[in-house]
PDB file of N, CA and C in Angstrom:
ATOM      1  N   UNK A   1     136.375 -30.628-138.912  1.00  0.00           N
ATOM      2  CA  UNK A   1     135.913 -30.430-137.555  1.00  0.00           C
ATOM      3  C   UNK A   1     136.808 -31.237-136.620  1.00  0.00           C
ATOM      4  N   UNK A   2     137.485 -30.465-135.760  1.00  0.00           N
ATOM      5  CA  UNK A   2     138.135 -31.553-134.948  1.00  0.00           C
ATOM      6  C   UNK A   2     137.787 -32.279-133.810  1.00  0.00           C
ATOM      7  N   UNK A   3     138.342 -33.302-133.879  1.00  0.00           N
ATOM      8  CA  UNK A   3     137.710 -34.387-132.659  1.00  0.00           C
ATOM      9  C   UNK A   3     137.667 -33.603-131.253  1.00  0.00           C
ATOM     10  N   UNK A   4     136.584 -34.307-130.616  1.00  0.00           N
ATOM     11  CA  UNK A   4     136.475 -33.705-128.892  1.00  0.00           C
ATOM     12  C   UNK A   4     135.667 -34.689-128.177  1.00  0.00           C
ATOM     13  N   UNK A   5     136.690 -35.291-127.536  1.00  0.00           N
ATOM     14  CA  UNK A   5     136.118 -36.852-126.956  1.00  0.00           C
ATOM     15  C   UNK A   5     135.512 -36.345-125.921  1.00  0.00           C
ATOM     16  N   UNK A   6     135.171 -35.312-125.486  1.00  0.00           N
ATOM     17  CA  UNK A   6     134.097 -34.655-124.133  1.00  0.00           C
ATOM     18  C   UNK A   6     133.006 -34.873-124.552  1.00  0.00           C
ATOM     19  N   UNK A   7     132.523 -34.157-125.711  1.00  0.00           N
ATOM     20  CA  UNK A   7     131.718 -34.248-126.252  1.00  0.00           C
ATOM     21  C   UNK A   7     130.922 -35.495-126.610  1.00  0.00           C
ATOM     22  N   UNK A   8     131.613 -36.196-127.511  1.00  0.00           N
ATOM     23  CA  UNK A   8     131.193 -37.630-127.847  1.00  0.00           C
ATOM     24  C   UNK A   8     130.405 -38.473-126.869  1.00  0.00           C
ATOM     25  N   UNK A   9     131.753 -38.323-125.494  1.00  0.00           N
ATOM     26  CA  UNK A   9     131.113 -39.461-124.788  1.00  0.00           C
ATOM     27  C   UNK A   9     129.836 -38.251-123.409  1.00  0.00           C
ATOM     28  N   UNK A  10     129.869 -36.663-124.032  1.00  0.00           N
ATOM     29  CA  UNK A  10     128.497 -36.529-122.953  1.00  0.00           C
ATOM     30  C   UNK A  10     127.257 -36.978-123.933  1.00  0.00           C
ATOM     31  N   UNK A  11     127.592 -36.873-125.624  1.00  0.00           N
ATOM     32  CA  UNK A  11     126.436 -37.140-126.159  1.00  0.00           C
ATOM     33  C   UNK A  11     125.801 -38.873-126.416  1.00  0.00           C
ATOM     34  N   UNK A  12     127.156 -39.953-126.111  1.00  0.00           N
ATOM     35  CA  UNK A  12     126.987 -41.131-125.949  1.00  0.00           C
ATOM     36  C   UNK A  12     125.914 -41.215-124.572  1.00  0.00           C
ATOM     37  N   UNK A  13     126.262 -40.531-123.637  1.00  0.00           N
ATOM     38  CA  UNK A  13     125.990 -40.654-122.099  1.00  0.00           C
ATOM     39  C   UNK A  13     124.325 -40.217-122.212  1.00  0.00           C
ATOM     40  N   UNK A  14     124.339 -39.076-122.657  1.00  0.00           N
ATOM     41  CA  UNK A  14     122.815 -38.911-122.996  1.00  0.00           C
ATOM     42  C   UNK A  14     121.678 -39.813-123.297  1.00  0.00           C
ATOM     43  N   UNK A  15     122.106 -40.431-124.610  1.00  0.00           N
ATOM     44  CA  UNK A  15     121.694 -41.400-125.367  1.00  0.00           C
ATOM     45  C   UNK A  15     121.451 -42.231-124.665  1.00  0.00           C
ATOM     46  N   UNK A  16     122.269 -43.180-123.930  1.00  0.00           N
ATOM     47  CA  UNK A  16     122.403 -43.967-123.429  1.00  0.00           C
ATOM     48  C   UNK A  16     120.580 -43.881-122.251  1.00  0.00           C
ATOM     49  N   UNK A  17     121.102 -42.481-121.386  1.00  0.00           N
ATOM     50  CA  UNK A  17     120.100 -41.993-120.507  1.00  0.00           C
ATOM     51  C   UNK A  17     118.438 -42.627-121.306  1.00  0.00           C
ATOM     52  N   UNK A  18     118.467 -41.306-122.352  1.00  0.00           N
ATOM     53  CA  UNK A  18     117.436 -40.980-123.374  1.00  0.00           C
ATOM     54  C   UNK A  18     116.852 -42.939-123.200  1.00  0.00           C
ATOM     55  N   UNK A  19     117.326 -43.274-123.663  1.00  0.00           N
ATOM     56  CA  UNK A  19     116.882 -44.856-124.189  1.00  0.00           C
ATOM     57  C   UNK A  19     116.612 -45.862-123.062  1.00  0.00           C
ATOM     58  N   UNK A  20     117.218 -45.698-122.075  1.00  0.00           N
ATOM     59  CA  UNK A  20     117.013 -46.191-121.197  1.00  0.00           C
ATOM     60  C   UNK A  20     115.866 -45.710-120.189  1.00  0.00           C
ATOM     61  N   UNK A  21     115.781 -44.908-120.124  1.00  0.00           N
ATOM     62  CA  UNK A  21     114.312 -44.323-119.270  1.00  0.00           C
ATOM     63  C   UNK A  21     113.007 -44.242-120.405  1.00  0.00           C
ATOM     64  N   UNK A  22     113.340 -44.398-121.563  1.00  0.00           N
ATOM     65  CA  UNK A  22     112.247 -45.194-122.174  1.00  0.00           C
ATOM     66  C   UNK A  22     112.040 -46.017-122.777  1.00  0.00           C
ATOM     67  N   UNK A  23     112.742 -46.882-122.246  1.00  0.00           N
ATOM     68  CA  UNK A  23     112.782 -48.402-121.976  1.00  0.00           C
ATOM     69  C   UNK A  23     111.636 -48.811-120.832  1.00  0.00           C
ATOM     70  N   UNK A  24     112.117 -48.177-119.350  1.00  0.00           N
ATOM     71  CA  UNK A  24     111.751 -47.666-118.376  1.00  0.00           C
ATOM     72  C   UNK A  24     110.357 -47.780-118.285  1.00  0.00           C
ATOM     73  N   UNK A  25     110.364 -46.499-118.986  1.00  0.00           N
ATOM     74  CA  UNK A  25     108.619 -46.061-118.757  1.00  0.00           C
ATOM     75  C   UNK A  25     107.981 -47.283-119.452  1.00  0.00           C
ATOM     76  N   UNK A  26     108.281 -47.497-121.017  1.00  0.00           N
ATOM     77  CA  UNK A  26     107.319 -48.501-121.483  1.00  0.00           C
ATOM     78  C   UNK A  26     107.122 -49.115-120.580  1.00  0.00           C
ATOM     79  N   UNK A  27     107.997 -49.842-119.757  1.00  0.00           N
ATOM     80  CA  UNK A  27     107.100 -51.353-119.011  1.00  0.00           C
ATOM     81  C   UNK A  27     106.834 -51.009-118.059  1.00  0.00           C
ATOM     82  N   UNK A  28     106.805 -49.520-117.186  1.00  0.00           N
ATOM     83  CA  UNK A  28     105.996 -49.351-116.436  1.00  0.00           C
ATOM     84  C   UNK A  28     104.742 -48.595-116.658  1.00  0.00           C
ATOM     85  N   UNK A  29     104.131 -49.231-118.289  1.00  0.00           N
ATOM     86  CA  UNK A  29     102.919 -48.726-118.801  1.00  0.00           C
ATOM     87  C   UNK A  29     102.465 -49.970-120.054  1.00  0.00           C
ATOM     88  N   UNK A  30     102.809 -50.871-119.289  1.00  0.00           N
ATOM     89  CA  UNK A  30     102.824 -52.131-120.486  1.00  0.00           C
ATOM     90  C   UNK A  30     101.120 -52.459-120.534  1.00  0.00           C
ATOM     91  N   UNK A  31     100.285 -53.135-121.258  1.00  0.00           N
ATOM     92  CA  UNK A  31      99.090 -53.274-120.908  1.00  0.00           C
ATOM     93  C   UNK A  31      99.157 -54.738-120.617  1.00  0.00           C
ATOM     94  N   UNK A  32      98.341 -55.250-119.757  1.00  0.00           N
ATOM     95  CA  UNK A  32      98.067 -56.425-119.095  1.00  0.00           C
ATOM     96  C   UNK A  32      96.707 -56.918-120.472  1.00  0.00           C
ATOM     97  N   UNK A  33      96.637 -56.767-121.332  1.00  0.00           N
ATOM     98  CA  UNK A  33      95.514 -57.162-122.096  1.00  0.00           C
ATOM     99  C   UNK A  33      96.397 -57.663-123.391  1.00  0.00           C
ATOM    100  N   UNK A  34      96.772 -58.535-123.773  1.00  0.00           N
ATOM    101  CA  UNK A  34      97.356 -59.077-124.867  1.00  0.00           C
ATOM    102  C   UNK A  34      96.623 -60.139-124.949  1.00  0.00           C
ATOM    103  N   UNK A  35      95.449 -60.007-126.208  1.00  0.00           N
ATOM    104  CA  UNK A  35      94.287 -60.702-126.410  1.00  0.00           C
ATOM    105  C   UNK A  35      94.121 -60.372-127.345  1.00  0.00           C
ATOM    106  N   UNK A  36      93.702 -61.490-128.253  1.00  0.00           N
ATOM    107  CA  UNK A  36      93.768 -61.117-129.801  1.00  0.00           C
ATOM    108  C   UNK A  36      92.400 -60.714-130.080  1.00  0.00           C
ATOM    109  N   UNK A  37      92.294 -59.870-131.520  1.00  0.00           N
ATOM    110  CA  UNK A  37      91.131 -59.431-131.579  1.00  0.00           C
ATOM    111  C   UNK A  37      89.647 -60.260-131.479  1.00  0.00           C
ATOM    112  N   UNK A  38      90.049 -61.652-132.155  1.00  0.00           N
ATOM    113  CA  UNK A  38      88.809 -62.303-132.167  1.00  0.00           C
ATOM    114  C   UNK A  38      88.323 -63.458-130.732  1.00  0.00           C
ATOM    115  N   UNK A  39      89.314 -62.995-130.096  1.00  0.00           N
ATOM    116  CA  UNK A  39      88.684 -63.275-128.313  1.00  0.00           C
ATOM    117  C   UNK A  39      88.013 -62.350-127.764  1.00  0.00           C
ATOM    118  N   UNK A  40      88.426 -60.875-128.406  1.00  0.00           N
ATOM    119  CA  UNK A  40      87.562 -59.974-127.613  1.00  0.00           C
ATOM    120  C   UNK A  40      85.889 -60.535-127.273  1.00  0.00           C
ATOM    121  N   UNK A  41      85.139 -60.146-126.043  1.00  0.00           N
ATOM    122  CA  UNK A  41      84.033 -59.932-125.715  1.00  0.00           C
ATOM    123  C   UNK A  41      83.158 -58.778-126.299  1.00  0.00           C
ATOM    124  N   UNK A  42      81.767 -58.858-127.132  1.00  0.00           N
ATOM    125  CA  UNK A  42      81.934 -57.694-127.838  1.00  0.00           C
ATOM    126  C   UNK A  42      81.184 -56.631-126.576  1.00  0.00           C
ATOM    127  N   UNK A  43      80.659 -55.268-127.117  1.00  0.00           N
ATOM    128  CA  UNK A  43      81.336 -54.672-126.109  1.00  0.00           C
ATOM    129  C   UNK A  43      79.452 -54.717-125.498  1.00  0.00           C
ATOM    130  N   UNK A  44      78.805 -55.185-126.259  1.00  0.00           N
ATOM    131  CA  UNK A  44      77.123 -55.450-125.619  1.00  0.00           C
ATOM    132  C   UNK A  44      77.238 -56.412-124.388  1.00  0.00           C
ATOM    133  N   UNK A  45      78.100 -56.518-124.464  1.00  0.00           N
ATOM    134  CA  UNK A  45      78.629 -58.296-122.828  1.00  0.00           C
ATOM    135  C   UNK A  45      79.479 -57.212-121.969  1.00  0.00           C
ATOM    136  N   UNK A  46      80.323 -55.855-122.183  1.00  0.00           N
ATOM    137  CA  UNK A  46      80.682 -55.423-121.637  1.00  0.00           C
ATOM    138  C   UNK A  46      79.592 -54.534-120.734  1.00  0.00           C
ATOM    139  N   UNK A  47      79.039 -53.872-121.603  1.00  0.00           N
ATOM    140  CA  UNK A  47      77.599 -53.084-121.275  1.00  0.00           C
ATOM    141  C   UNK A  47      77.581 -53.825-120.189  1.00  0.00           C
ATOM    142  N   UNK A  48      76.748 -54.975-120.196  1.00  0.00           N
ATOM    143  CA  UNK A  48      75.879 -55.909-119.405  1.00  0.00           C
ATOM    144  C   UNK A  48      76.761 -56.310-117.755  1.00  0.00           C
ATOM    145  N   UNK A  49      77.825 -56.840-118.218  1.00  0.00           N
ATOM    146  CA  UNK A  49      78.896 -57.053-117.405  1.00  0.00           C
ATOM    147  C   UNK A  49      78.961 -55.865-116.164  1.00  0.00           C
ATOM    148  N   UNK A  50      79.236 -54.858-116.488  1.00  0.00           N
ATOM    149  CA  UNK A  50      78.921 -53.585-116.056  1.00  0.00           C
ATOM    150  C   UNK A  50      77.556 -53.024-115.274  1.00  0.00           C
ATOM    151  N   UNK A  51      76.711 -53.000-116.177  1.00  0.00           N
ATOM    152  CA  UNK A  51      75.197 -53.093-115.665  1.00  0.00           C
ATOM    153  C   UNK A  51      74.827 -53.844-114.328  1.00  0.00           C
ATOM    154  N   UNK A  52      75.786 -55.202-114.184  1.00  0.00           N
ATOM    155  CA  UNK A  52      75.225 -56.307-113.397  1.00  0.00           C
ATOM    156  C   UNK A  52      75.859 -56.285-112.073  1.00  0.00           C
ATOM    157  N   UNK A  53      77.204 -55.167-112.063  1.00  0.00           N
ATOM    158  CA  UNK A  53      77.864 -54.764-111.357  1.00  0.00           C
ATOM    159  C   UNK A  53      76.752 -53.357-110.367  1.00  0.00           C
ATOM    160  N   UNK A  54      76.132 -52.658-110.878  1.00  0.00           N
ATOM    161  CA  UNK A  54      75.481 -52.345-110.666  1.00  0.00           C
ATOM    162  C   UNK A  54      75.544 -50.791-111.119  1.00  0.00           C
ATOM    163  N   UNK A  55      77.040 -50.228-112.247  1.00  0.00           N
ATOM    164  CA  UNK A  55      77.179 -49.156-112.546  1.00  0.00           C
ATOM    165  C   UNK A  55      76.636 -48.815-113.856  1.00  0.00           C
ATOM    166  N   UNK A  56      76.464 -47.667-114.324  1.00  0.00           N
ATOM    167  CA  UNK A  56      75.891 -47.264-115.388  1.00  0.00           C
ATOM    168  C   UNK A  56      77.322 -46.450-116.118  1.00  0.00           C
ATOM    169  N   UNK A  57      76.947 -46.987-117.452  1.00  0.00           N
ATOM    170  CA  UNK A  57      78.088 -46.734-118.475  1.00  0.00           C
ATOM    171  C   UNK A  57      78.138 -45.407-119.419  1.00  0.00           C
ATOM    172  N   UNK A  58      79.365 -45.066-118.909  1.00  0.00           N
ATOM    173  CA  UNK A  58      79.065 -43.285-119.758  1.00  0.00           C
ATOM    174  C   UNK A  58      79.699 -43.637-121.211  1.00  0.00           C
ATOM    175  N   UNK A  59      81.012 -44.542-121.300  1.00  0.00           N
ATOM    176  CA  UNK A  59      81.571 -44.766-122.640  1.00  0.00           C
ATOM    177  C   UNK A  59      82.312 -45.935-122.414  1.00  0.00           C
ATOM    178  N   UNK A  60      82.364 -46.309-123.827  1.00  0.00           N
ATOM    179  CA  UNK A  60      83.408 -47.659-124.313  1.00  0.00           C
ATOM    180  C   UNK A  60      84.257 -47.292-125.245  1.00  0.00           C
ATOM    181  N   UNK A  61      85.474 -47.759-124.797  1.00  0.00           N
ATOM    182  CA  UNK A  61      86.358 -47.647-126.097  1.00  0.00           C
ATOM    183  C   UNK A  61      87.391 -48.498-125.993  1.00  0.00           C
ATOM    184  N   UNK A  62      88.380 -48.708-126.782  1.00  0.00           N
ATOM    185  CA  UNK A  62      89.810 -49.856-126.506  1.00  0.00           C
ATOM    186  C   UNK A  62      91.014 -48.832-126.534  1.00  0.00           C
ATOM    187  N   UNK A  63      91.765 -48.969-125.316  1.00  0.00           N
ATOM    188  CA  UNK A  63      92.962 -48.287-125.299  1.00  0.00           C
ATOM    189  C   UNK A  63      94.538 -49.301-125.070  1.00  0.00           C
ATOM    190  N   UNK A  64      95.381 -49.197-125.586  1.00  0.00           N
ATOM    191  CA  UNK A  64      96.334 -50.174-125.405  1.00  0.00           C
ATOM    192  C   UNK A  64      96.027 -51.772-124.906  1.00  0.00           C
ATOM    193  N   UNK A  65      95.031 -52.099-126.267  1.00  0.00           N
ATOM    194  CA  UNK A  65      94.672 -53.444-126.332  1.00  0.00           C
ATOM    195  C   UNK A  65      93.400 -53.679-124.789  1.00  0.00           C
ATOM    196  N   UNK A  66      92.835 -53.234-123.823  1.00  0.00           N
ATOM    197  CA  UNK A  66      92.189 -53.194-123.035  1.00  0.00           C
ATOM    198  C   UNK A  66      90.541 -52.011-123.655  1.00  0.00           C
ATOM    199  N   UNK A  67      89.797 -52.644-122.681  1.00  0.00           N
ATOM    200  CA  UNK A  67      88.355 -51.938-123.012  1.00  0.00           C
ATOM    201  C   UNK A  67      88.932 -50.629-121.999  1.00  0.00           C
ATOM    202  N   UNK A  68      88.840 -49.554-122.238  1.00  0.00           N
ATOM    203  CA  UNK A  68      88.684 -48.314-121.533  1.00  0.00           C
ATOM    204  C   UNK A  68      87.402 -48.003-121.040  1.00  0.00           C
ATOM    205  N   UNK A  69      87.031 -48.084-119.989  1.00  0.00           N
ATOM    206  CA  UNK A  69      85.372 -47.338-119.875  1.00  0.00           C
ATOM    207  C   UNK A  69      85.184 -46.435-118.523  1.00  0.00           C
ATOM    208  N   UNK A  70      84.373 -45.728-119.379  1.00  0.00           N
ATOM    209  CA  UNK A  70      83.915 -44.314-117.510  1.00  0.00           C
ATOM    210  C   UNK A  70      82.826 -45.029-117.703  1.00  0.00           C
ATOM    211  N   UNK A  71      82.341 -45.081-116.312  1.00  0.00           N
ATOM    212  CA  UNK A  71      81.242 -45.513-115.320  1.00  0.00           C
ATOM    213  C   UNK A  71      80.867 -44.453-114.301  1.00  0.00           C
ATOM    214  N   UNK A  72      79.919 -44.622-113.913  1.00  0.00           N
ATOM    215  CA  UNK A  72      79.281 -44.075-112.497  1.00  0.00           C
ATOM    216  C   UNK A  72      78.789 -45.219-111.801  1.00  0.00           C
ATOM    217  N   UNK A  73      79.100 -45.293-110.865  1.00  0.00           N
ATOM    218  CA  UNK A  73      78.983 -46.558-109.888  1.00  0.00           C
ATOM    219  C   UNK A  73      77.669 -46.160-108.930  1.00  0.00           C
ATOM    220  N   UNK A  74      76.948 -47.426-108.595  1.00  0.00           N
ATOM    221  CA  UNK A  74      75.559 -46.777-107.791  1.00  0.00           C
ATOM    222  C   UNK A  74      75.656 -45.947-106.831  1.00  0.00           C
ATOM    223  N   UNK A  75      77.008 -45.770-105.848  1.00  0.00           N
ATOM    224  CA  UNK A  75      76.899 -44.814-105.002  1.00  0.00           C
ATOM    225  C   UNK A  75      77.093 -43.541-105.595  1.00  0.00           C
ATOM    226  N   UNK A  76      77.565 -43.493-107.216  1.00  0.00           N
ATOM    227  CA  UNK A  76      77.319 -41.855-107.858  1.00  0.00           C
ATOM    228  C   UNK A  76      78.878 -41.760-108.117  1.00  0.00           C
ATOM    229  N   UNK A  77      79.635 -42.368-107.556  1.00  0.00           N
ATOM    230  CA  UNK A  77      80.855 -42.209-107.765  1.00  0.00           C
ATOM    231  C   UNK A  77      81.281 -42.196-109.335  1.00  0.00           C
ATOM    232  N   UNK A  78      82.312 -41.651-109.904  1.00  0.00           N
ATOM    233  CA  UNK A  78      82.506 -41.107-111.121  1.00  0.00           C
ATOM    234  C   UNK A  78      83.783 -42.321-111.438  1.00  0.00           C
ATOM    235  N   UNK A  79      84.016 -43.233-112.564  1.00  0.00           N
ATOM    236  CA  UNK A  79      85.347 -44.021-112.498  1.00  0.00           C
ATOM    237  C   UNK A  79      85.503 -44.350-113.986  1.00  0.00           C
ATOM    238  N   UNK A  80      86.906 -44.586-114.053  1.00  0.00           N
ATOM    239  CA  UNK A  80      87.547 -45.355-115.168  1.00  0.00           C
ATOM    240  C   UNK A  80      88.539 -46.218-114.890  1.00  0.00           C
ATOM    241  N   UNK A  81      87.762 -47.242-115.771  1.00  0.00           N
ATOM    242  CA  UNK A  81      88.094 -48.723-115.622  1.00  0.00           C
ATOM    243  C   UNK A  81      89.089 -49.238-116.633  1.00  0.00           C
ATOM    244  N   UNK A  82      90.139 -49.897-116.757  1.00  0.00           N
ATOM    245  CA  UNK A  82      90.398 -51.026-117.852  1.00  0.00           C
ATOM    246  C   UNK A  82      90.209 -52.166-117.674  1.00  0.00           C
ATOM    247  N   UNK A  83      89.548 -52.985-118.744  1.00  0.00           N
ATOM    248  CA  UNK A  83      88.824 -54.059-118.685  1.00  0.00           C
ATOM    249  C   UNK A  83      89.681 -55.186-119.444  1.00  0.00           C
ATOM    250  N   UNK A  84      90.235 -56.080-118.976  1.00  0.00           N
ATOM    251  CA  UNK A  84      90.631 -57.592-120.333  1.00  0.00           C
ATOM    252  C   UNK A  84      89.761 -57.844-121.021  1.00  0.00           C
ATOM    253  N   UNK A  85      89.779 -57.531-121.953  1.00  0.00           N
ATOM    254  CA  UNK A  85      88.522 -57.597-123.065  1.00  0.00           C
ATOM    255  C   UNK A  85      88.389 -59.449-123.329  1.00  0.00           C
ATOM    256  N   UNK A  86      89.241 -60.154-122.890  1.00  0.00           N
ATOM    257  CA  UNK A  86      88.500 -61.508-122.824  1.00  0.00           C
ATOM    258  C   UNK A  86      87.717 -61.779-121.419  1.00  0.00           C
ATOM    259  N   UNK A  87      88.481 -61.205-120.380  1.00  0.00           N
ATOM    260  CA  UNK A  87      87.644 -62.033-118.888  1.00  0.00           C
ATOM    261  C   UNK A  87      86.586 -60.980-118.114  1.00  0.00           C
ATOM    262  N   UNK A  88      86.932 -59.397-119.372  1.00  0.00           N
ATOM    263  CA  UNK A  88      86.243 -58.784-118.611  1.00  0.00           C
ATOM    264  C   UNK A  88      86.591 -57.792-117.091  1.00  0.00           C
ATOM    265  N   UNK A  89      87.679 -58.819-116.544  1.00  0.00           N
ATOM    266  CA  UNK A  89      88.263 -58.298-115.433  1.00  0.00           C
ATOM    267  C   UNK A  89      88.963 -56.821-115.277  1.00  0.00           C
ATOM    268  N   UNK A  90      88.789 -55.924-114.227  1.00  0.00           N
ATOM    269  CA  UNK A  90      89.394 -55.026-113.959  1.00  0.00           C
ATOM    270  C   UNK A  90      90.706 -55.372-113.984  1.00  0.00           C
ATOM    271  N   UNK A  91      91.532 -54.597-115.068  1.00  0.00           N
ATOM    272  CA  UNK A  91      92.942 -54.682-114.671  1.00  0.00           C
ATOM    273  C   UNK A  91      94.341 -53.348-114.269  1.00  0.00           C
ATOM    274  N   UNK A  92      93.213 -52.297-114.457  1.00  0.00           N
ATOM    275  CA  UNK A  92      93.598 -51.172-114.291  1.00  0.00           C
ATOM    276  C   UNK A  92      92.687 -49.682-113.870  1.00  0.00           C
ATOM    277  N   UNK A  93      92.638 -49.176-112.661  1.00  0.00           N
ATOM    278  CA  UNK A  93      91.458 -48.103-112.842  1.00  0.00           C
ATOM    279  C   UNK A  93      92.255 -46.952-112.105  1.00  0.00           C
ATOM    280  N   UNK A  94      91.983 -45.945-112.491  1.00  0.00           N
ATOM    281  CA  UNK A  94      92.127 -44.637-112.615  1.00  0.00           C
ATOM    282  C   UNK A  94      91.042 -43.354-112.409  1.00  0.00           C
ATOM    283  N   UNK A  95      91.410 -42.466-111.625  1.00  0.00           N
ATOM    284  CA  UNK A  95      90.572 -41.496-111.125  1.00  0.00           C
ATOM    285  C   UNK A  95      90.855 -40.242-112.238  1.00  0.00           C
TER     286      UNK A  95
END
């Protein structure tokens, strides 16, 4: 097969692209929850936590190291939250 340095360096150039924009994305999707498992809050303190806020809890789950949860908030409003599963704190929410 004979050499074709066009080639090489559009498929170097690619690569290069390729790896670098997901580089990219990862850390503009990094999770703010790096908390080891046995700090977690379990998720009956999350319930409550929630509750005291004054919303009612449709689900719990853990997504990229954070509590994931849909809520309905007392004005009826529909939400999803990410939670630091040690402080509890909102660190990410999404419609």
């Amino acid at each position: 097969m004979p050499y074709r340095p066009g080639l090489a360096a559009a498929l170097a150039g690619s690569l290069l692209i390729a790896l670098s924009s997901g580089a990219a994305h990862a850390d503009g999707h990094r999770s703010h929850c790096n908390v080891p498992l046995s700090d977690w809050k379990p998720r009956a303190a999350v319930e409550a936590a929630l509750k005291d806020r004054g919303w009612t809890v449709q689900s719990i789950r853990s997504d990229d190291g954070c509590y994931k949860v849909k809520v309905t908030t007392a004005t009826g409003e529909r939400r999803r939250v990410k939670l630091n599963p040690q402080t509890l704190e909102p660190v990410d929410e999404a419609d």
